[in-house]
C-alpha atoms as a PDB file:
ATOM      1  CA  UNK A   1      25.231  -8.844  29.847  1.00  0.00           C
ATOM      2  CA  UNK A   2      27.435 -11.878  30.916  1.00  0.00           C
ATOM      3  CA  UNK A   3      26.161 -14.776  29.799  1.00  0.00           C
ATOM      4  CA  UNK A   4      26.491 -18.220  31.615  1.00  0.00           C
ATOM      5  CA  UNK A   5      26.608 -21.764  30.720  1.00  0.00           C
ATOM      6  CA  UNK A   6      24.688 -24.363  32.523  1.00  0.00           C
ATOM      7  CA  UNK A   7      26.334 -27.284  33.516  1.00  0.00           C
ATOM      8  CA  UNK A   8      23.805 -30.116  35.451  1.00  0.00           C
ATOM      9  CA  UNK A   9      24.457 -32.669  37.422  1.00  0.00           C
ATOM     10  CA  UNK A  10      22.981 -35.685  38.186  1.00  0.00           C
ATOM     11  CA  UNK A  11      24.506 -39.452  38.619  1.00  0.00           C
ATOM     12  CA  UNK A  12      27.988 -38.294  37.641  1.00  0.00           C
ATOM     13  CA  UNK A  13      26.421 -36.924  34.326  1.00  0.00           C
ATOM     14  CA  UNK A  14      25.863 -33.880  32.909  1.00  0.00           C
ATOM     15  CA  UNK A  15      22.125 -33.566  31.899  1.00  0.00           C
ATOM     16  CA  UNK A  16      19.414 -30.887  31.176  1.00  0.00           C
ATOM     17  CA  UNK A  17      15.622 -31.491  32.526  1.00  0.00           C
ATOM     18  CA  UNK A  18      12.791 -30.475  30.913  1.00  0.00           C
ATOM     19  CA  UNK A  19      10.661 -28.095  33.287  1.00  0.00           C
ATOM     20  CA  UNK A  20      12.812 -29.367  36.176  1.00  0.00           C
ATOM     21  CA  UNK A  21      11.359 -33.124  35.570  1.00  0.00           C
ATOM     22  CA  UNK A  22      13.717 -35.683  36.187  1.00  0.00           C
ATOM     23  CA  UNK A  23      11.593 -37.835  34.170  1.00  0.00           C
ATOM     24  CA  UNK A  24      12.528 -36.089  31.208  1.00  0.00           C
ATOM     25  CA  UNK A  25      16.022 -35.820  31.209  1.00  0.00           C
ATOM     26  CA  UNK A  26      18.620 -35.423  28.338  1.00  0.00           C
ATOM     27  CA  UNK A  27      22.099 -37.059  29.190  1.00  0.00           C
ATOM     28  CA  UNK A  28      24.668 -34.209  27.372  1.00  0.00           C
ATOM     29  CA  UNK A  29      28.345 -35.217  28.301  1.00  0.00           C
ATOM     30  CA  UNK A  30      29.737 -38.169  30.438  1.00  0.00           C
ATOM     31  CA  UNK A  31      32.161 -35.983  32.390  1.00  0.00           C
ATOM     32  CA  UNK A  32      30.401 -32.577  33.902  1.00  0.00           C
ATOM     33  CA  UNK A  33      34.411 -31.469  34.574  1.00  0.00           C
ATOM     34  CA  UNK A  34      35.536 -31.620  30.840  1.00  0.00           C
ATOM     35  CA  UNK A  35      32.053 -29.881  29.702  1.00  0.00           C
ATOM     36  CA  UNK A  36      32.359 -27.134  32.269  1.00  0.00           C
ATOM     37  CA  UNK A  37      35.991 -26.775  30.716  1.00  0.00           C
ATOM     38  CA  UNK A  38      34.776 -26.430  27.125  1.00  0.00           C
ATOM     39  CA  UNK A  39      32.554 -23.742  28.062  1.00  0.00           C
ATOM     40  CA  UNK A  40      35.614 -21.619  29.943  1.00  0.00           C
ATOM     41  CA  UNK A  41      37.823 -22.558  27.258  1.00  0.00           C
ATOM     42  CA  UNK A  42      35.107 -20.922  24.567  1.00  0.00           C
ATOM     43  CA  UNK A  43      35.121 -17.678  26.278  1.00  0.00           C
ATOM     44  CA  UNK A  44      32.845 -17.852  29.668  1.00  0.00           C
ATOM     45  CA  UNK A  45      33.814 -15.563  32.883  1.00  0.00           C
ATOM     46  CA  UNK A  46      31.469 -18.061  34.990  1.00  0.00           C
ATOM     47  CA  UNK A  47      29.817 -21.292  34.915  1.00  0.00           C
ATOM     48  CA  UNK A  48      26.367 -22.303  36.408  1.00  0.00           C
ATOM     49  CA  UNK A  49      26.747 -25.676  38.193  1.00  0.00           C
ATOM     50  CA  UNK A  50      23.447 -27.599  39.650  1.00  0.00           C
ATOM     51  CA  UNK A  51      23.755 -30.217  41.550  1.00  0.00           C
ATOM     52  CA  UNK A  52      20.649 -32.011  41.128  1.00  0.00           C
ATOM     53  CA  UNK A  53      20.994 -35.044  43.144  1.00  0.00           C
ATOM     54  CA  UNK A  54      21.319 -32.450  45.938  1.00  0.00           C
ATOM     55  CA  UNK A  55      18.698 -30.363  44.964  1.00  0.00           C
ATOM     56  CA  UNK A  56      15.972 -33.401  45.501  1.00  0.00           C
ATOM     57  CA  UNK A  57      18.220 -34.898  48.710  1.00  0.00           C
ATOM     58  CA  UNK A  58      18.173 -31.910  50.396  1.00  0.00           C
ATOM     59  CA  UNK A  59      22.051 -32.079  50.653  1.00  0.00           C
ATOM     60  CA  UNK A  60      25.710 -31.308  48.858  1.00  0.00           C
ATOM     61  CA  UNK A  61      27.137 -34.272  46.828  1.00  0.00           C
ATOM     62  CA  UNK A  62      29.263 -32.807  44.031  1.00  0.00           C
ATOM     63  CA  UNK A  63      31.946 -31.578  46.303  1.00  0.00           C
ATOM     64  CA  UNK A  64      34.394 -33.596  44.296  1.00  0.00           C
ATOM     65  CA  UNK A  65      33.152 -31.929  40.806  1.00  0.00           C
ATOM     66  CA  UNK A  66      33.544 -28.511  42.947  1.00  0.00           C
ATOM     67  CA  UNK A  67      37.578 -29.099  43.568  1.00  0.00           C
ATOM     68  CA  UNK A  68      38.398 -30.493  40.403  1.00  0.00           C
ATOM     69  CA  UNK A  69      36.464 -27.271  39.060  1.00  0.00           C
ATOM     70  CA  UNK A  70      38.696 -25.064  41.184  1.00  0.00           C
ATOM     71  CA  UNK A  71      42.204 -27.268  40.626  1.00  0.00           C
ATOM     72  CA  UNK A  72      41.557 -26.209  36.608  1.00  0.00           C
ATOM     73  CA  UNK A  73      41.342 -22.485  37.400  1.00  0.00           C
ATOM     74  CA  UNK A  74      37.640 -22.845  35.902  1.00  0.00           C
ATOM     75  CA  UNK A  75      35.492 -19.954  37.788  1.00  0.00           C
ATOM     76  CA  UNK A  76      32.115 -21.627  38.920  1.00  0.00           C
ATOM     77  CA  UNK A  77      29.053 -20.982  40.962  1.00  0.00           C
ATOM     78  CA  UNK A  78      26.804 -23.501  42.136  1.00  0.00           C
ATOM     79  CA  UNK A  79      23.124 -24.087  43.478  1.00  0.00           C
ATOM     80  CA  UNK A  80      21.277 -27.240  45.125  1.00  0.00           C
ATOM     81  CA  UNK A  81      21.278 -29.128  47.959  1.00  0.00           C
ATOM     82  CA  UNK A  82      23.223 -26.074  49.978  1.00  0.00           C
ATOM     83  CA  UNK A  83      20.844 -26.557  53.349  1.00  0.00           C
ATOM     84  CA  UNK A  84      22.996 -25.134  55.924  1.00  0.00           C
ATOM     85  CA  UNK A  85      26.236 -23.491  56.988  1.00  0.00           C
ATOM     86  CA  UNK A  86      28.246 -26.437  56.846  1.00  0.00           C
ATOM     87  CA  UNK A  87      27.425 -27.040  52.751  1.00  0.00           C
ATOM     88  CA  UNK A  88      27.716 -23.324  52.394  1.00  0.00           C
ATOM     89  CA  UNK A  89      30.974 -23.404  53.807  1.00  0.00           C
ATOM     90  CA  UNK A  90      32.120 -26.922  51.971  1.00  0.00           C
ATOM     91  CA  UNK A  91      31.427 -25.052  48.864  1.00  0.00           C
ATOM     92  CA  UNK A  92      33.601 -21.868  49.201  1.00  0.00           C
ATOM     93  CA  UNK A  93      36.077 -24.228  50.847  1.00  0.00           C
ATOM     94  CA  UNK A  94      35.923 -26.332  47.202  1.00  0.00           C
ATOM     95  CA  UNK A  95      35.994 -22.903  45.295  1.00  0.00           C
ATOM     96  CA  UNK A  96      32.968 -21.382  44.582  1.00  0.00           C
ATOM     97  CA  UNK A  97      33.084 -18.166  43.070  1.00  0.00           C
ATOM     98  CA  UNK A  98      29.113 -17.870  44.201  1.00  0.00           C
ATOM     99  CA  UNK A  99      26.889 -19.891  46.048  1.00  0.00           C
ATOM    100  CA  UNK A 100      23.349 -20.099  45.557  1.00  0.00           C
ATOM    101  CA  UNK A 101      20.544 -20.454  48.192  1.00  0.00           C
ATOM    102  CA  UNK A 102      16.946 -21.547  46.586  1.00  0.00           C
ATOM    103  CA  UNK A 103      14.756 -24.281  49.381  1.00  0.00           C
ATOM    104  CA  UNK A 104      16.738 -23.309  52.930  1.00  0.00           C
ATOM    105  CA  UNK A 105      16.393 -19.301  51.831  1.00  0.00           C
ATOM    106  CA  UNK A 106      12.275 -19.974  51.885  1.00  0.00           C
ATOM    107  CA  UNK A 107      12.453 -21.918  54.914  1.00  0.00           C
ATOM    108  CA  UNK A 108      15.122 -20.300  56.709  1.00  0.00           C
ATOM    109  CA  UNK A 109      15.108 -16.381  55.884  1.00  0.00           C
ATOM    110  CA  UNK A 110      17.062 -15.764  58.518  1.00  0.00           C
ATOM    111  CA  UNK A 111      19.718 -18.311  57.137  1.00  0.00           C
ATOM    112  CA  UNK A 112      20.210 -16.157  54.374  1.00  0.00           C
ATOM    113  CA  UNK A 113      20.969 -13.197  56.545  1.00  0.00           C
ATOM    114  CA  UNK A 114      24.045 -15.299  58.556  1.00  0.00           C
ATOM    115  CA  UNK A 115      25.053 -16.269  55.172  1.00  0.00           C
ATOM    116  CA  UNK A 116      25.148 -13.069  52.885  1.00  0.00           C
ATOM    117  CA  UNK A 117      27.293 -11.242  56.506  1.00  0.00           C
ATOM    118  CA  UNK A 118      29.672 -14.274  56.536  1.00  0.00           C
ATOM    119  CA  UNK A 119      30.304 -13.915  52.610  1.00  0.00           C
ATOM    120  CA  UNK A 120      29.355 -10.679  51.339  1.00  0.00           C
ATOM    121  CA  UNK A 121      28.677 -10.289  47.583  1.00  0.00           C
ATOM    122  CA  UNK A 122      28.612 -13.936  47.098  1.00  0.00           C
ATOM    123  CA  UNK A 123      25.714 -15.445  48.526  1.00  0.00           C
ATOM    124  CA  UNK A 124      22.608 -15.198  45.606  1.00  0.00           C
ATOM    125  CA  UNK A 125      19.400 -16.537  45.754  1.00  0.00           C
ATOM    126  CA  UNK A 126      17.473 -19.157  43.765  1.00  0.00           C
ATOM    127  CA  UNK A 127      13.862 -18.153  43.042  1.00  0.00           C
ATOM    128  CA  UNK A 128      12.327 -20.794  41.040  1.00  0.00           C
ATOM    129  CA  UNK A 129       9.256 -19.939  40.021  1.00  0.00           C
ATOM    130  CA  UNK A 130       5.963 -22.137  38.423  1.00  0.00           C
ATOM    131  CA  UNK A 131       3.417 -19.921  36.925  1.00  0.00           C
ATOM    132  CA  UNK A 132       4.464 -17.475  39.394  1.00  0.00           C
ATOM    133  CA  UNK A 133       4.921 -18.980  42.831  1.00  0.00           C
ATOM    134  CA  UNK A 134       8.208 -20.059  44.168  1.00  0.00           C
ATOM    135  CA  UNK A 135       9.057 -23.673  44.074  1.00  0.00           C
ATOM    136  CA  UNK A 136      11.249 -25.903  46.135  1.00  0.00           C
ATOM    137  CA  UNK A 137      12.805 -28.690  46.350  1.00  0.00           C
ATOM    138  CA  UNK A 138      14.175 -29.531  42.907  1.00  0.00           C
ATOM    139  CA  UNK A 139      10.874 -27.837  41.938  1.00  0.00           C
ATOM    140  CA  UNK A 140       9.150 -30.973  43.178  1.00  0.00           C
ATOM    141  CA  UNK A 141       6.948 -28.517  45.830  1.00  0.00           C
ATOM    142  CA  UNK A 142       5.002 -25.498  44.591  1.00  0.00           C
ATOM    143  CA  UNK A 143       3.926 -22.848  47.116  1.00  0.00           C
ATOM    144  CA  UNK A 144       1.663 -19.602  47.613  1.00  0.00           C
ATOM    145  CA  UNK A 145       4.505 -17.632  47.418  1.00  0.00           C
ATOM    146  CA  UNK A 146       4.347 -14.793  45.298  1.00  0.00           C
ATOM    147  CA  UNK A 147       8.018 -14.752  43.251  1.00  0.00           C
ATOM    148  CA  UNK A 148       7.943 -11.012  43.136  1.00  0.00           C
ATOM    149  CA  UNK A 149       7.602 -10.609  46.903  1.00  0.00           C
ATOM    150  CA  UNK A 150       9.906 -12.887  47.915  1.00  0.00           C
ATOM    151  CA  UNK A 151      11.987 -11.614  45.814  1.00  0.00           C
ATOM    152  CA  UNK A 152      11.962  -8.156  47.775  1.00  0.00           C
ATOM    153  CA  UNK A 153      11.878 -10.357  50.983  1.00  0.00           C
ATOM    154  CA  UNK A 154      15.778 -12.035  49.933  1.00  0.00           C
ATOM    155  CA  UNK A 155      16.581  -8.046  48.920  1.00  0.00           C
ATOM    156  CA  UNK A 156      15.655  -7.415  52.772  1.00  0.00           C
ATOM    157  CA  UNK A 157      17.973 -10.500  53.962  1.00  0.00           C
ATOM    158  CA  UNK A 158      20.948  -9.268  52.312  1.00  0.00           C
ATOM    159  CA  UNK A 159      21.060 -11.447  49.526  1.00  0.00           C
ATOM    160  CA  UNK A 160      23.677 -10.236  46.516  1.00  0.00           C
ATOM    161  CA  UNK A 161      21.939 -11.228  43.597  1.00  0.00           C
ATOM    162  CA  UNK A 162      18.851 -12.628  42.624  1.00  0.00           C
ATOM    163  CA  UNK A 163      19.136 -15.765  39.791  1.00  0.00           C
ATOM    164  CA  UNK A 164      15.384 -16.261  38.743  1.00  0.00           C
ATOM    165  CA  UNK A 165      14.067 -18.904  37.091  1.00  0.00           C
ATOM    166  CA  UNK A 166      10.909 -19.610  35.370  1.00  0.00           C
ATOM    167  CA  UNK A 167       9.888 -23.409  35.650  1.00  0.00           C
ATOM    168  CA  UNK A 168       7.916 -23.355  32.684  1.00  0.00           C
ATOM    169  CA  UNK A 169      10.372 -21.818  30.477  1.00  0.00           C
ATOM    170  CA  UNK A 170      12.879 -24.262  31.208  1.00  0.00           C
ATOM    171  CA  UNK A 171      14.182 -26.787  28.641  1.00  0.00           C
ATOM    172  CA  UNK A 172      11.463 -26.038  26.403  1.00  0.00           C
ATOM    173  CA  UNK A 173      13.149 -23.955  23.921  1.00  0.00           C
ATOM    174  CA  UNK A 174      10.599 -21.622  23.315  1.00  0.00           C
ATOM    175  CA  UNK A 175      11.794 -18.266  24.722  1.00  0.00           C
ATOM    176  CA  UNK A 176      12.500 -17.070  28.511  1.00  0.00           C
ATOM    177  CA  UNK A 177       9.329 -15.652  30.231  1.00  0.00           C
ATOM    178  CA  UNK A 178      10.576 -11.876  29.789  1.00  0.00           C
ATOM    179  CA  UNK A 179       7.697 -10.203  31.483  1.00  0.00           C
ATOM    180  CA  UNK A 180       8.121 -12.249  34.790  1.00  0.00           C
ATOM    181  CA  UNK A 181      11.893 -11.302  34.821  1.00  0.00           C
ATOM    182  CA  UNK A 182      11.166  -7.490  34.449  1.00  0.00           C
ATOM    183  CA  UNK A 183       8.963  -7.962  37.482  1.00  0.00           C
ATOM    184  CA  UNK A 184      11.074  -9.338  39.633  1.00  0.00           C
ATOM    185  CA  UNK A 185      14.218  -7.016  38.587  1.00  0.00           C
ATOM    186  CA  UNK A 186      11.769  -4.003  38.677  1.00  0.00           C
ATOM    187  CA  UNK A 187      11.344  -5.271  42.249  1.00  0.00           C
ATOM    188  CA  UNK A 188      14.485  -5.003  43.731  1.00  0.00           C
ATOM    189  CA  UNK A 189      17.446  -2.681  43.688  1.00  0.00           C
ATOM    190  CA  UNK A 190      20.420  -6.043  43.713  1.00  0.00           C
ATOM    191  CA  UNK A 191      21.131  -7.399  39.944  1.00  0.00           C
ATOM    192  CA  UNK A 192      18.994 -10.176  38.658  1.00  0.00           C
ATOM    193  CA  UNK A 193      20.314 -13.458  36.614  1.00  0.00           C
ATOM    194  CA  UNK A 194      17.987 -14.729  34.120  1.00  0.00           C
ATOM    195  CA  UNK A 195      17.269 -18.048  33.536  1.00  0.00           C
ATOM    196  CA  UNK A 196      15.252 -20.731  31.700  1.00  0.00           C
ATOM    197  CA  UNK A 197      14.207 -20.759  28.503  1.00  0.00           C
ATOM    198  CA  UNK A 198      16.884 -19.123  26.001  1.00  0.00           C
ATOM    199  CA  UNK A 199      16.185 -20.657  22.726  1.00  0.00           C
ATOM    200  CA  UNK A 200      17.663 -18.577  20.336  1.00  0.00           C
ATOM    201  CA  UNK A 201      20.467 -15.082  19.782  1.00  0.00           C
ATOM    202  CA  UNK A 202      17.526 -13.212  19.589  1.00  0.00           C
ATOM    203  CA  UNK A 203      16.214 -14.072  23.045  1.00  0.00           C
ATOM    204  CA  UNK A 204      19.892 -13.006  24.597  1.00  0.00           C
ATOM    205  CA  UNK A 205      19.043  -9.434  22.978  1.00  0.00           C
ATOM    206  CA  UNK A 206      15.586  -9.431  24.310  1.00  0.00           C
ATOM    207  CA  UNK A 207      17.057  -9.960  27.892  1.00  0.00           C
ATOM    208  CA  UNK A 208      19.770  -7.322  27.323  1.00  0.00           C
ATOM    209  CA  UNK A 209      17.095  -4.845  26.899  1.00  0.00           C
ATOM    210  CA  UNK A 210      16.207  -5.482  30.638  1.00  0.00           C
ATOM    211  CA  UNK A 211      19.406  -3.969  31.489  1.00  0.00           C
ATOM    212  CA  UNK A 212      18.902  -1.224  32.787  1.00  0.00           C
ATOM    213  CA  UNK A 213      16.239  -2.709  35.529  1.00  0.00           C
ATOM    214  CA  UNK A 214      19.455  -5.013  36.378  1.00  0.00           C
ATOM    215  CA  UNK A 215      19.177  -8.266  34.581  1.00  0.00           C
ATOM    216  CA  UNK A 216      22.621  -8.036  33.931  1.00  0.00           C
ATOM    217  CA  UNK A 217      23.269 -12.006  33.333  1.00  0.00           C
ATOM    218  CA  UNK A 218      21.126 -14.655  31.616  1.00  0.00           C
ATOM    219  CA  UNK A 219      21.754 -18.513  32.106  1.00  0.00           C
ATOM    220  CA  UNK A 220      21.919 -20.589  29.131  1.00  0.00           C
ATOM    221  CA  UNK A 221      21.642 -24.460  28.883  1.00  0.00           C
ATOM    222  CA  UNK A 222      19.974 -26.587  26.121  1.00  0.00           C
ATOM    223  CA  UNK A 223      20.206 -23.856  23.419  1.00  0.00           C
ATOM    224  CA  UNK A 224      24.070 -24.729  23.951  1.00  0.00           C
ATOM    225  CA  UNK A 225      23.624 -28.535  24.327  1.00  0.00           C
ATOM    226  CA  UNK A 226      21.252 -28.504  20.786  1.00  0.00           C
ATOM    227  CA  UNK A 227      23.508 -26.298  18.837  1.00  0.00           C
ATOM    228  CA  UNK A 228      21.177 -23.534  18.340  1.00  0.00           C
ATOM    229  CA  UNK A 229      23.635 -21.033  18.873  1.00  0.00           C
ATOM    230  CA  UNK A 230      27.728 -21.518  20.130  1.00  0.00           C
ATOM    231  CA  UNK A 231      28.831 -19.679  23.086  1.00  0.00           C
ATOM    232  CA  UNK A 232      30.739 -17.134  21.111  1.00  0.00           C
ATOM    233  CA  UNK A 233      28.174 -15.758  19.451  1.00  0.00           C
ATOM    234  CA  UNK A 234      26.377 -15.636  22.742  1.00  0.00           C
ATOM    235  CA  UNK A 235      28.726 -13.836  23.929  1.00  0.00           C
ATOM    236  CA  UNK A 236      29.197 -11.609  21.332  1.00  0.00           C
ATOM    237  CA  UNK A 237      25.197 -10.963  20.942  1.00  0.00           C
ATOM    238  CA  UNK A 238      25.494 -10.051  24.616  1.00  0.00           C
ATOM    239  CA  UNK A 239      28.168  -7.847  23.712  1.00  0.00           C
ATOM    240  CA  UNK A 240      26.601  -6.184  21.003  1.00  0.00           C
ATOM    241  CA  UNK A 241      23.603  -5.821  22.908  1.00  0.00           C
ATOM    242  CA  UNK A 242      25.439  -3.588  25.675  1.00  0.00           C
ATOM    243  CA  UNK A 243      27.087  -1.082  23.043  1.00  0.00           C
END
């Protein structure tokens, strides 16, 4: 299982959100750039990059973060505010190693489709989830989607890779939601990501065990930013895990 550090950003800061609420938000480093290189310098293959502020305008506005990112050689994917082509395109044109579609893939299936022919194997979807049903909009609009069958839905458009994340889970530091992420990877044939929630080395091996349905990454954030764990021995948990 790879294992993926979050880097968030909002205001030119890198911060971590408690259930996606911007009210409750943790400032973690001054400079998103150097934070995203102490995580590849300690041993990650890719880092998670939100871009908040576009998440909840509906638009890209880290594309200077992005090319700095790239200029270091630091490997990156990145999710919010991506609305339409031209974003999608600005953000392989910065670097992206992956780019993720969460608001415009529920709105726009179809979108997803274009996408995932013009880059193939790096377009992934978003599914945030709040007690089950998809979210949008920086998680600010909760709908009567069911997570699971959307999830088979993005399969259908041709997205690579679902990255699922459970809105209650998040920032709270009290274990992922494992059940909901075996039912979505149980649900589709592409490889899951994992996310929200990771508290503790003992939650990476709990996700590991999925495996074999295809969670075959898991998205860490405030466990890093607290000091509950380091990356390396995420990373070696993860390894361990797969042996």
């Amino acid at each position: 299982m790879r294992i993926i550090p979050a880097v968030d950003i909002r205001g030119g800061l890198c911060v971590n959100l408690v259930q996606g609420d911007y009210g409750q938000e943790t400032v973690f480093s001054q400079d998103p750039v150097a934070q995203a290189r102490l995580w590849y310098k300690q041993g990650a293959e890719l880092v998670h990059i939100v871009d908040l502020d576009g998440a909840k305008a509906g638009y890209l506005c880290i594309d200077g973060y992005l090319r700095q990112l790239t200029k270091e050689g630091i490997p990156y994917e990145v999710g919010g505010g991506i609305r339409d082509m031209t974003a999608l395109e600005s953000t392989f044109c910065a670097g992206a190693t992956r780019a993720i579609l969460g608001t415009i893939a529920y709105r726009d299936p179809a979108f997803v489709q274009r996408a995932a022919k013009l880059y193939r194997g790096r377009v992934a979807v978003g599914i945030d989830a709040r007690d089950g049903w998809v979210a949008l909009n920086g998680w600010f609009d909760v709908t009567e989607t069911d997570a699971v069958a959307f999830a088979r839905e993005m399969e259908a458009a041709g997205a690579a890779r679902i990255i699922y994340t459970d809105i209650m889970s998040d920032g709270m530091m009290k274990g992922p939601n494992i059940e909901a992420t075996r039912r979505v990877a149980e649900a589709v044939s592409i490889p899951v990501t994992a996310s929200g929630g990771i508290s503790s080395l003992e939650n990476i091996r709990q996700l590991a065990a999925l495996q074999p349905l295809g969670v075959d990454e898991a998205i860490v954030g405030r466990a890093l930013y607290l000091g509950a764990f380091t990356l390396p021995e995420a990373l070696e948990t993860a390894r361990a895990a797969a042996v």
